[in-house]
PDB file of N, CA and C in Angstrom:
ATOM      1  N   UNK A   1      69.253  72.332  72.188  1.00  0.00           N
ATOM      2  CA  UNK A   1      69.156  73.488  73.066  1.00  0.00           C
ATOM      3  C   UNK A   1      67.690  73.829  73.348  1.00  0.00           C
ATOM      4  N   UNK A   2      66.931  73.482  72.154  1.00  0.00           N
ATOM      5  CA  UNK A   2      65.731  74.231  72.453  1.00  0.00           C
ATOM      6  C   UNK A   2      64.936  72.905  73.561  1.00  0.00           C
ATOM      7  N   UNK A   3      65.348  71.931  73.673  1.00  0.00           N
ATOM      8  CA  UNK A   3      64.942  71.022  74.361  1.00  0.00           C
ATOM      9  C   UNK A   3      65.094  71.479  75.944  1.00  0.00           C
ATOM     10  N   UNK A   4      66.254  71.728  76.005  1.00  0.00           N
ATOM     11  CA  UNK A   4      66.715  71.826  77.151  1.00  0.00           C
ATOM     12  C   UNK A   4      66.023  73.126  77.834  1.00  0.00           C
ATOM     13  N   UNK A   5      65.139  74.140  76.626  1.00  0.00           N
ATOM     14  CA  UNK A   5      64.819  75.505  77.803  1.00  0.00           C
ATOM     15  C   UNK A   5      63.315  74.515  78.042  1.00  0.00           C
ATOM     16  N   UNK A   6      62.634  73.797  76.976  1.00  0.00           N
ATOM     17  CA  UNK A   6      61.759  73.212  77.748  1.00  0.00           C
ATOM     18  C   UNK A   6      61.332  72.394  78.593  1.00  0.00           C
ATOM     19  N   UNK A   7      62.760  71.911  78.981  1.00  0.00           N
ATOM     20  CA  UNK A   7      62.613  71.162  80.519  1.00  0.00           C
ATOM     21  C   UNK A   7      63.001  72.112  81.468  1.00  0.00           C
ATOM     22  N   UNK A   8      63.931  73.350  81.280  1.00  0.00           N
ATOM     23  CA  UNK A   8      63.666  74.273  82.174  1.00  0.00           C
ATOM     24  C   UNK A   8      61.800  74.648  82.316  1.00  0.00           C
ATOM     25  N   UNK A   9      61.370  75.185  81.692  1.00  0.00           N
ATOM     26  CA  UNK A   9      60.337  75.595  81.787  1.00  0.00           C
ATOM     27  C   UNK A   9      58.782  74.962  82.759  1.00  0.00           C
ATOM     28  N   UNK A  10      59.625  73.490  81.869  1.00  0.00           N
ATOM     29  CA  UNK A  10      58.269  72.548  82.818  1.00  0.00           C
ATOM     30  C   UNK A  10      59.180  72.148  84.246  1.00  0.00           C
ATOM     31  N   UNK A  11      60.647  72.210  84.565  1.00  0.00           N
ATOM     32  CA  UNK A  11      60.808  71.831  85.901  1.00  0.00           C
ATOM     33  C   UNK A  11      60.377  73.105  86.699  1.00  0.00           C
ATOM     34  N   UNK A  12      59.866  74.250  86.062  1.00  0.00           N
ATOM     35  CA  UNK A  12      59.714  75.487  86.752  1.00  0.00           C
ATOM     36  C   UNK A  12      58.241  75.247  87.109  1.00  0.00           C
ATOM     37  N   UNK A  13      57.446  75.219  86.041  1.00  0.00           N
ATOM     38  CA  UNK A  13      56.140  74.717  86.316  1.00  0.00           C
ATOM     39  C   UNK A  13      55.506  73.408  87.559  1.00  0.00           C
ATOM     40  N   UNK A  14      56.587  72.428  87.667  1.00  0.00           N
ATOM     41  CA  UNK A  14      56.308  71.722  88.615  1.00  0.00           C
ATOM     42  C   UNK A  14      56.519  72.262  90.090  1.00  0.00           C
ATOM     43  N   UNK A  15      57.726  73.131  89.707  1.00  0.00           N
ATOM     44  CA  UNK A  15      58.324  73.360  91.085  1.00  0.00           C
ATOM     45  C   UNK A  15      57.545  74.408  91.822  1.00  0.00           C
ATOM     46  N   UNK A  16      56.993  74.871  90.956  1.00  0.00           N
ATOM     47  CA  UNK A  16      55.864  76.027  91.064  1.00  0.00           C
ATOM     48  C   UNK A  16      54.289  75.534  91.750  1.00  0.00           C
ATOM     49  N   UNK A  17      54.027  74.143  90.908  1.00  0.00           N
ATOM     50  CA  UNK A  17      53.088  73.640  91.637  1.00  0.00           C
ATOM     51  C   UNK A  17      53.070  72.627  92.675  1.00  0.00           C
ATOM     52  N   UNK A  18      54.159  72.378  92.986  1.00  0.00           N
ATOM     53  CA  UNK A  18      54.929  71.410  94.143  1.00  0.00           C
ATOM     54  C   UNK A  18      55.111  72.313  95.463  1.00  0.00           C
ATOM     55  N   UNK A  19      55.483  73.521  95.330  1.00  0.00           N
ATOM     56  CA  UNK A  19      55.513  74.182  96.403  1.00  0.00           C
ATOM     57  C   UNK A  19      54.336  75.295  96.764  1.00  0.00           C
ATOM     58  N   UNK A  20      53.251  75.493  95.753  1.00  0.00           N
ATOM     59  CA  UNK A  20      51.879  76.972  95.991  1.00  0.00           C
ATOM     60  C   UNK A  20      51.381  76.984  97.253  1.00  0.00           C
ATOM     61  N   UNK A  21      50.947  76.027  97.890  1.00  0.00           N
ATOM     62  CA  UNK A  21      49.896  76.226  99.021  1.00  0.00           C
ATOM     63  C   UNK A  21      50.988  76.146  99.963  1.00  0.00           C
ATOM     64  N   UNK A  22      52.094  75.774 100.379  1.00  0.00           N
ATOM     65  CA  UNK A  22      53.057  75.891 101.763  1.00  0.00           C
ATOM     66  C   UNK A  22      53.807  77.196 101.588  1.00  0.00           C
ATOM     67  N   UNK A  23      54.039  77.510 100.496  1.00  0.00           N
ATOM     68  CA  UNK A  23      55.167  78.520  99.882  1.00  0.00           C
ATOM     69  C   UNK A  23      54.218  79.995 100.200  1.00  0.00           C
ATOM     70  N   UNK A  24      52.849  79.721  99.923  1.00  0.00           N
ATOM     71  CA  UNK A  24      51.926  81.098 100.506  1.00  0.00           C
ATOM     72  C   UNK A  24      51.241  80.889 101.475  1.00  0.00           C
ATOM     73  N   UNK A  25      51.038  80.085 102.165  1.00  0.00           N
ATOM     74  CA  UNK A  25      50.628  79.852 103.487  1.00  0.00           C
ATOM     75  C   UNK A  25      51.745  80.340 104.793  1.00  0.00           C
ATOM     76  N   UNK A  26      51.647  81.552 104.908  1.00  0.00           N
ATOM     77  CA  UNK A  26      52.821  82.340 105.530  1.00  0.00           C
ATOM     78  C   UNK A  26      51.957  82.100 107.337  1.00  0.00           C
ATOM     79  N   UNK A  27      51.065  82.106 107.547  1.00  0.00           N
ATOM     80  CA  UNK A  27      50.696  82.858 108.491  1.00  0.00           C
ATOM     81  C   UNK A  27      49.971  81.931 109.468  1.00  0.00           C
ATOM     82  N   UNK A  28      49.522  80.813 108.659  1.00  0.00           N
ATOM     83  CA  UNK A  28      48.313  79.571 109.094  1.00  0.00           C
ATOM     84  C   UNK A  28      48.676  78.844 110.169  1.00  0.00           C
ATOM     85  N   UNK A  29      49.756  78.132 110.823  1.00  0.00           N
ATOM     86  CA  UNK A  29      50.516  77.956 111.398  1.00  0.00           C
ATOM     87  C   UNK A  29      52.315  77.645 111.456  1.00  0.00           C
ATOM     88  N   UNK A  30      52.566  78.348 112.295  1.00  0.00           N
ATOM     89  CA  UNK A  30      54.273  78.395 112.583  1.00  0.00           C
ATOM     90  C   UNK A  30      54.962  76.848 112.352  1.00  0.00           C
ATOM     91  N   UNK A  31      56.021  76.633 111.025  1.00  0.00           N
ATOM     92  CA  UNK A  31      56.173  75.232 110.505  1.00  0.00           C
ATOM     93  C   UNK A  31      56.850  74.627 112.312  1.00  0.00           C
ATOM     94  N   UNK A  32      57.235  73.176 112.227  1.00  0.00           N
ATOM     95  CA  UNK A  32      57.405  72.805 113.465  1.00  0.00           C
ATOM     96  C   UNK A  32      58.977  73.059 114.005  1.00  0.00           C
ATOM     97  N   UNK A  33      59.426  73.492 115.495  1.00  0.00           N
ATOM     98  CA  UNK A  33      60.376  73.919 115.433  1.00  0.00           C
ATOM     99  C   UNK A  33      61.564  72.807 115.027  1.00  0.00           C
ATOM    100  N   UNK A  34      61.695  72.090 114.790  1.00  0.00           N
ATOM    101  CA  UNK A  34      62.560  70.696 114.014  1.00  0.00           C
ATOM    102  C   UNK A  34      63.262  71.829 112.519  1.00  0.00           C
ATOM    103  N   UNK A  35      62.128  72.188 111.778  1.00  0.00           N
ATOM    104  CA  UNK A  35      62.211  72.817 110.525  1.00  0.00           C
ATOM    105  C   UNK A  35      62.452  74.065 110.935  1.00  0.00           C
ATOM    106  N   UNK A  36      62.456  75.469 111.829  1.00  0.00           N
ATOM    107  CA  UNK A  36      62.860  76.595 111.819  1.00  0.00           C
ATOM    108  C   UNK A  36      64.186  76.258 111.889  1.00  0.00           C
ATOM    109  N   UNK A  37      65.358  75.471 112.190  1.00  0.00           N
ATOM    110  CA  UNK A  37      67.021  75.507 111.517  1.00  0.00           C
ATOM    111  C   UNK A  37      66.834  75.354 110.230  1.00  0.00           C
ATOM    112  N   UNK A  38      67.355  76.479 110.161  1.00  0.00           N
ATOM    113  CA  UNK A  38      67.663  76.109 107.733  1.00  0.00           C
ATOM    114  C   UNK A  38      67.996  74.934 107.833  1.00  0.00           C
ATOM    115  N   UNK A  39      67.684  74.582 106.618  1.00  0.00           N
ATOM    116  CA  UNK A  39      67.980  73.193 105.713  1.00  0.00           C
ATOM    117  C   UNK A  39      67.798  73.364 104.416  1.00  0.00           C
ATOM    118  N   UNK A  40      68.745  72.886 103.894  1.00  0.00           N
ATOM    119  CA  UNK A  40      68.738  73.465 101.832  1.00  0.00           C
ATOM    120  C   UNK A  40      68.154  72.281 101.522  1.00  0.00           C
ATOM    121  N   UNK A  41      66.825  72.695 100.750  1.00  0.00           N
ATOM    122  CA  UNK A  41      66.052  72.303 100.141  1.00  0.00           C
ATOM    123  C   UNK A  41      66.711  71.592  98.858  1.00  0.00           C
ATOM    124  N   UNK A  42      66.458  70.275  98.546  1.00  0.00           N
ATOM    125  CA  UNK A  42      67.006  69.477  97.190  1.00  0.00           C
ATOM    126  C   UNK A  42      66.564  69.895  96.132  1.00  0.00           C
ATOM    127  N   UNK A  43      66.792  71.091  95.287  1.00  0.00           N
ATOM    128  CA  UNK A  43      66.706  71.329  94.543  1.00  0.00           C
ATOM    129  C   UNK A  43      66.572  70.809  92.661  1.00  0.00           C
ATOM    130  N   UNK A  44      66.479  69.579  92.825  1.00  0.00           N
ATOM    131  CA  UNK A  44      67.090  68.857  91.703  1.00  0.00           C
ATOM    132  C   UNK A  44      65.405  67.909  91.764  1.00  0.00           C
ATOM    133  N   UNK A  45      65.076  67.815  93.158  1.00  0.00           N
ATOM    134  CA  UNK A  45      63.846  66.880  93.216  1.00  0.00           C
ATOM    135  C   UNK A  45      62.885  67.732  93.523  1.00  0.00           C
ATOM    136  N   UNK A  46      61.995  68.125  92.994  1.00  0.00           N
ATOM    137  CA  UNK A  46      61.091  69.281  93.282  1.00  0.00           C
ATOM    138  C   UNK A  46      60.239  68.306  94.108  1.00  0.00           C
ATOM    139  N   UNK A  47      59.730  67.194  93.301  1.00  0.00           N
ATOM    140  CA  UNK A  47      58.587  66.364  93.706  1.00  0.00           C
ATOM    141  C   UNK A  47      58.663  66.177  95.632  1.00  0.00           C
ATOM    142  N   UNK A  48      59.936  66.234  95.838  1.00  0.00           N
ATOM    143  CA  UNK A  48      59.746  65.862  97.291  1.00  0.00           C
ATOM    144  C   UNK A  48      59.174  66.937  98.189  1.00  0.00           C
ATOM    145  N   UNK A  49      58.991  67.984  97.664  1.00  0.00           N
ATOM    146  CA  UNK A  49      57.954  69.011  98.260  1.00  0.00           C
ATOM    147  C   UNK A  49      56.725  68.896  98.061  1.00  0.00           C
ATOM    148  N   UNK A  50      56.271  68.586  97.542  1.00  0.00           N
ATOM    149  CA  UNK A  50      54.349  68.326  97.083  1.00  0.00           C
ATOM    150  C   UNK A  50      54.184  68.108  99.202  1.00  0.00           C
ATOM    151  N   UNK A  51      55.242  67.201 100.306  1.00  0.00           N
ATOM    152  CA  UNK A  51      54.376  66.700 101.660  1.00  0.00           C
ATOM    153  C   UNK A  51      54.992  67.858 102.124  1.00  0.00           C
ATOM    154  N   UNK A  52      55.603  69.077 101.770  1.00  0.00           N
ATOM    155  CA  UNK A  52      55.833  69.958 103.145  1.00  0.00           C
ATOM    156  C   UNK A  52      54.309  71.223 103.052  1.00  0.00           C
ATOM    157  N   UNK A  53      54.278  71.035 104.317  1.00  0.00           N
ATOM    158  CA  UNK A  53      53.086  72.184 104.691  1.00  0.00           C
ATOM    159  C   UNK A  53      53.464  73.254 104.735  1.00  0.00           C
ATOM    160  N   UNK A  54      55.076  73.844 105.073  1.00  0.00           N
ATOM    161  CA  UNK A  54      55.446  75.307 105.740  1.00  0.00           C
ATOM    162  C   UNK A  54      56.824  74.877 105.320  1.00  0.00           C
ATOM    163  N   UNK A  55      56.795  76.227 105.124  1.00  0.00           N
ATOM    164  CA  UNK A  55      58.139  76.784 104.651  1.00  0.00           C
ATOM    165  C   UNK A  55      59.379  77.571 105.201  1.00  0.00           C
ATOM    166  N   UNK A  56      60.065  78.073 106.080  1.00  0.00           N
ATOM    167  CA  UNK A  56      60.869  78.929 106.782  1.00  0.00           C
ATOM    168  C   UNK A  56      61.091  80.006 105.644  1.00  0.00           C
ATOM    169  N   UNK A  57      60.497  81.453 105.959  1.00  0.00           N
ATOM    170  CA  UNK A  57      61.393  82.446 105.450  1.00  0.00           C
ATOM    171  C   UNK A  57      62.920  81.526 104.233  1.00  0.00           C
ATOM    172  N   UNK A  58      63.706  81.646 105.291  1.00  0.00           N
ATOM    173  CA  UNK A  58      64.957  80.622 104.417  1.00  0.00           C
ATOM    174  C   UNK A  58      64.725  80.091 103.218  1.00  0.00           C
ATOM    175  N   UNK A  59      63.645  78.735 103.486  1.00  0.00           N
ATOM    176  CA  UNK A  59      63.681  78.003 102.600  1.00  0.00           C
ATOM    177  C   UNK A  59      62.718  78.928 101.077  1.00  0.00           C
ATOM    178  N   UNK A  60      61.922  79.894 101.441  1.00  0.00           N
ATOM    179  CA  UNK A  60      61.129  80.715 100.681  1.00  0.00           C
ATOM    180  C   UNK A  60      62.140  81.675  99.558  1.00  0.00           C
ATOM    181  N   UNK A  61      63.289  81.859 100.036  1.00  0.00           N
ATOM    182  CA  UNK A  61      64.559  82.319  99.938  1.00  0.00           C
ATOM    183  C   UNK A  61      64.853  81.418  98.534  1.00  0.00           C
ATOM    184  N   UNK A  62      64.979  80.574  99.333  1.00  0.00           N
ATOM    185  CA  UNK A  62      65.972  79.306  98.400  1.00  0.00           C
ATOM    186  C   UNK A  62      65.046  79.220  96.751  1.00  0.00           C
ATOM    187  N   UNK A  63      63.941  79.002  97.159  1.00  0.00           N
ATOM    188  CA  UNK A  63      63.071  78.749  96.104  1.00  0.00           C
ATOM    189  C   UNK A  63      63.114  79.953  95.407  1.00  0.00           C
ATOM    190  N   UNK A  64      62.977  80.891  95.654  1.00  0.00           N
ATOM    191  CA  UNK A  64      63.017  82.200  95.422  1.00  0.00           C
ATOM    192  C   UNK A  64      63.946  82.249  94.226  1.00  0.00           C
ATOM    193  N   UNK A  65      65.528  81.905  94.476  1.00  0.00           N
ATOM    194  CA  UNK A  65      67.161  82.328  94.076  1.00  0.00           C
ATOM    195  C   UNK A  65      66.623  81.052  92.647  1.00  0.00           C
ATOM    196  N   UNK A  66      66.080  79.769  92.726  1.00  0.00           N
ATOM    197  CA  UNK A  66      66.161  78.970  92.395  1.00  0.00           C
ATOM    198  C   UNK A  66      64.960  79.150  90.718  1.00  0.00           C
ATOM    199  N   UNK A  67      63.823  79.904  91.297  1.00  0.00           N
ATOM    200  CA  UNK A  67      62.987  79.859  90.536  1.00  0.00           C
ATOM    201  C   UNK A  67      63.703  81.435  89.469  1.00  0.00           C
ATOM    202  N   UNK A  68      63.814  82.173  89.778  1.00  0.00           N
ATOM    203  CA  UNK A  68      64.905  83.255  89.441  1.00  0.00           C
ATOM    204  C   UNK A  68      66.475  82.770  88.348  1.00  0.00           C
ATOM    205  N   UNK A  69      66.938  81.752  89.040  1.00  0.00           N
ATOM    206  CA  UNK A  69      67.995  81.128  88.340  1.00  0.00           C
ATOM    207  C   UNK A  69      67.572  80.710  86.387  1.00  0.00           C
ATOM    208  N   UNK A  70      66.187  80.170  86.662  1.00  0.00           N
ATOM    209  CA  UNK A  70      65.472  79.245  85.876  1.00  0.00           C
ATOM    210  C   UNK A  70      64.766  80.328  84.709  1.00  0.00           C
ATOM    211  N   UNK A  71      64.249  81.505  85.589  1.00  0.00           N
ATOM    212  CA  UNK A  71      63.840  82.431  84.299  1.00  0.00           C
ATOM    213  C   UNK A  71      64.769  83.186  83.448  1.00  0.00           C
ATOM    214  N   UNK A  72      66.172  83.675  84.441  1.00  0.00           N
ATOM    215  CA  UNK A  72      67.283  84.295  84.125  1.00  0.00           C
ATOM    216  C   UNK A  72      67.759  83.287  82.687  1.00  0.00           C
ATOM    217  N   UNK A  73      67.625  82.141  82.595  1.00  0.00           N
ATOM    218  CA  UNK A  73      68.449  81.078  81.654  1.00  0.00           C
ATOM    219  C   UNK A  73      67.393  81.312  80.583  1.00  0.00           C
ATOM    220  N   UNK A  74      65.940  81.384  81.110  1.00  0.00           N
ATOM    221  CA  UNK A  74      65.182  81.877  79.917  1.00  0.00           C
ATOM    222  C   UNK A  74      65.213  83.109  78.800  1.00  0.00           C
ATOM    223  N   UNK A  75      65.535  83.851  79.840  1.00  0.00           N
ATOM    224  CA  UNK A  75      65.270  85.324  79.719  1.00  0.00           C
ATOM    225  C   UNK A  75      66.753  85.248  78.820  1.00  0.00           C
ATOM    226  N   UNK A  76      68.016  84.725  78.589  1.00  0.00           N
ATOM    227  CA  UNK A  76      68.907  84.656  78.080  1.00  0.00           C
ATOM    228  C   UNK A  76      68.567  83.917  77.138  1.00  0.00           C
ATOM    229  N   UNK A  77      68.147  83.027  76.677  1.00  0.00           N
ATOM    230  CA  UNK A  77      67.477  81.882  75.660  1.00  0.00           C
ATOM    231  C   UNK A  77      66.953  83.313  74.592  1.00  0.00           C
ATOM    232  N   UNK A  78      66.345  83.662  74.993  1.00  0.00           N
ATOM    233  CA  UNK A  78      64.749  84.554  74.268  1.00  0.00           C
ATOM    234  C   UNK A  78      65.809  85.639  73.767  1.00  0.00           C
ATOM    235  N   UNK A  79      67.009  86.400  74.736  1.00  0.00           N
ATOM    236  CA  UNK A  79      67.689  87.384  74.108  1.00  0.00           C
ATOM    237  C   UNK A  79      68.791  86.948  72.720  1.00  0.00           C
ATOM    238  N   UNK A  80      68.946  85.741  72.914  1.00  0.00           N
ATOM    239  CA  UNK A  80      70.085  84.861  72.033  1.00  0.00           C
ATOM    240  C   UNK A  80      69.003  84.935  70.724  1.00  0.00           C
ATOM    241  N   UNK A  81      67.813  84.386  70.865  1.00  0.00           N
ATOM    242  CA  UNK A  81      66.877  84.217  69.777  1.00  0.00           C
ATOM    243  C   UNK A  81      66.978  86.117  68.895  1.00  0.00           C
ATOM    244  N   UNK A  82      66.741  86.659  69.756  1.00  0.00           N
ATOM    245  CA  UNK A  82      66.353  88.271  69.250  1.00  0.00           C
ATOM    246  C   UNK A  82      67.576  88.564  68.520  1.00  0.00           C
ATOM    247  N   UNK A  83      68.860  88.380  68.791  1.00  0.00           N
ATOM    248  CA  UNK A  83      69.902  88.332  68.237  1.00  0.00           C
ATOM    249  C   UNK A  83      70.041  87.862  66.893  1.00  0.00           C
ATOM    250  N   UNK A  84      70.320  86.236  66.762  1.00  0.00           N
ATOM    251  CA  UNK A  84      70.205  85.654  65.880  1.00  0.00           C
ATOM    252  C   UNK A  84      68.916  86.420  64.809  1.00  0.00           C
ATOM    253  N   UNK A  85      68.037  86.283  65.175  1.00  0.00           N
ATOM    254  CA  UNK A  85      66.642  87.149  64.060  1.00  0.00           C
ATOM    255  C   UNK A  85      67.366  88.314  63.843  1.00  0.00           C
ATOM    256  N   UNK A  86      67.815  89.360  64.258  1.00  0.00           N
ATOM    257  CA  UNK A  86      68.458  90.352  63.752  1.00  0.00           C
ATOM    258  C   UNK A  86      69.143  90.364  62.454  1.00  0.00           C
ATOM    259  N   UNK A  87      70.252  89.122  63.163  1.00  0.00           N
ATOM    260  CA  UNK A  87      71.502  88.945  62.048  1.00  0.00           C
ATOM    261  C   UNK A  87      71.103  88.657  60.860  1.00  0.00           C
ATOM    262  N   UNK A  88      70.519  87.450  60.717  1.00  0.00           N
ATOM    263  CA  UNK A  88      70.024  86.808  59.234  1.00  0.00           C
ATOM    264  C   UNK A  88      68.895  87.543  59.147  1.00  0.00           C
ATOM    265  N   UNK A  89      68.577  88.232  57.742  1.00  0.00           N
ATOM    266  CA  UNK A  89      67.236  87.805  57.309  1.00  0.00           C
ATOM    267  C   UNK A  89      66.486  86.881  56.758  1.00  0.00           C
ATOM    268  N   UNK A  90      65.133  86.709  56.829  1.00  0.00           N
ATOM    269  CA  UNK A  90      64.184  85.691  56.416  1.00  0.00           C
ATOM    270  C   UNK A  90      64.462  85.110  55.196  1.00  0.00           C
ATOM    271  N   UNK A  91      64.719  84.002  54.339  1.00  0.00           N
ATOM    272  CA  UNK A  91      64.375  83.855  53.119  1.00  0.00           C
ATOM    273  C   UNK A  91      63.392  84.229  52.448  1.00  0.00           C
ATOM    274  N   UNK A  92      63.507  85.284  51.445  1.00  0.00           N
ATOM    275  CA  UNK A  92      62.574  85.752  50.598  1.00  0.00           C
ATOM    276  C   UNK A  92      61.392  84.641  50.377  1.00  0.00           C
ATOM    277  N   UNK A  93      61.773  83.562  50.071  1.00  0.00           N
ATOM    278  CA  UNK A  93      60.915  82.713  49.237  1.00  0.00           C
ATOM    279  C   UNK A  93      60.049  81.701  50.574  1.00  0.00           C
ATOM    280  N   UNK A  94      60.670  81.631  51.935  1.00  0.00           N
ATOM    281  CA  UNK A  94      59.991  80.971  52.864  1.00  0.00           C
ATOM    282  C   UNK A  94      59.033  81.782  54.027  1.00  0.00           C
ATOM    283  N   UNK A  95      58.364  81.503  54.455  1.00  0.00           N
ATOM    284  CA  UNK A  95      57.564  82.436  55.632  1.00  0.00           C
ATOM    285  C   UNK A  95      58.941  82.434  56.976  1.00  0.00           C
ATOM    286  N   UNK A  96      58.681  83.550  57.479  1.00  0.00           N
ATOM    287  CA  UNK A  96      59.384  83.890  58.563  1.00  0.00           C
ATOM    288  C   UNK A  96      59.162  82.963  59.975  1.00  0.00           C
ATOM    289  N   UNK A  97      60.308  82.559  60.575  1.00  0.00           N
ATOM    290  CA  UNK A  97      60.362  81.458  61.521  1.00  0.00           C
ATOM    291  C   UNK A  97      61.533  81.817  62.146  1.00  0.00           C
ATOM    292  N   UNK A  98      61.092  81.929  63.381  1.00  0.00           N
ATOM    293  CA  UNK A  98      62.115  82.407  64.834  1.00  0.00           C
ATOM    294  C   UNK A  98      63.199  81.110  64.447  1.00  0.00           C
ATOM    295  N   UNK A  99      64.630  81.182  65.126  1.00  0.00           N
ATOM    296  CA  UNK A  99      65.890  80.069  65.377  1.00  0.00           C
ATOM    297  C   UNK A  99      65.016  79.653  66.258  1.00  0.00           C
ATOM    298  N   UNK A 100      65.609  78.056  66.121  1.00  0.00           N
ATOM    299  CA  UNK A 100      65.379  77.584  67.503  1.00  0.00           C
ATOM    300  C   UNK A 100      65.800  77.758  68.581  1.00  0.00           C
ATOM    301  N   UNK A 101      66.077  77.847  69.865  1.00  0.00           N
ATOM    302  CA  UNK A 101      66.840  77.713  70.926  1.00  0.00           C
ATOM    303  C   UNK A 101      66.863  76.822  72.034  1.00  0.00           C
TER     304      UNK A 101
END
């Protein structure tokens, strides 16, 4: 499990740096009209965004729901942990150490 929030984490990190400069480049020029019809972004391949320049509102959307999805699973990870630490206490005799998750 705890594997799995850290490939959440780093597919967030990529997807984060796969999309910065098109994803805030709102204003620089209007993407080409081919790309103003939505189109759902492949979500699964971040990497294939590193060549888009512009983004549609829409697709800003998508990334949006997507990058949101990814902290929400975190943000549930971290509350499961707070839990578990509640329940058990520490072994007297060992230093204190979060569950994994």
């Amino acid at each position: 499990m705890r594997d799995e929030k850290l490939q959440q984490v780093a597919f967030l990190t990529r997807m984060l740096a796969a999309v910065r400069r098109a994803y805030l480049d709102v204003h620089a020029r209007l993407p080409p009209v081919t790309r103003q019809v939505g189109r759902a972004l492949d979500t699964t391949n971040v990497d294939t965004w590193t060549d888009i320049k512009y983004f549609t509102n829409s697709e800003r959307d998508q990334i949006d729901v997507q990058a949101q999805n990814i902290l929400a699973r975190c943000a549930n990870c971290v509350h499961d942990m707070e839990t578990l630490e509640k329940r058990a206490p520490p072994p007297a005799s060992l230093p204190h150490t979060l569950p994994r998750c």
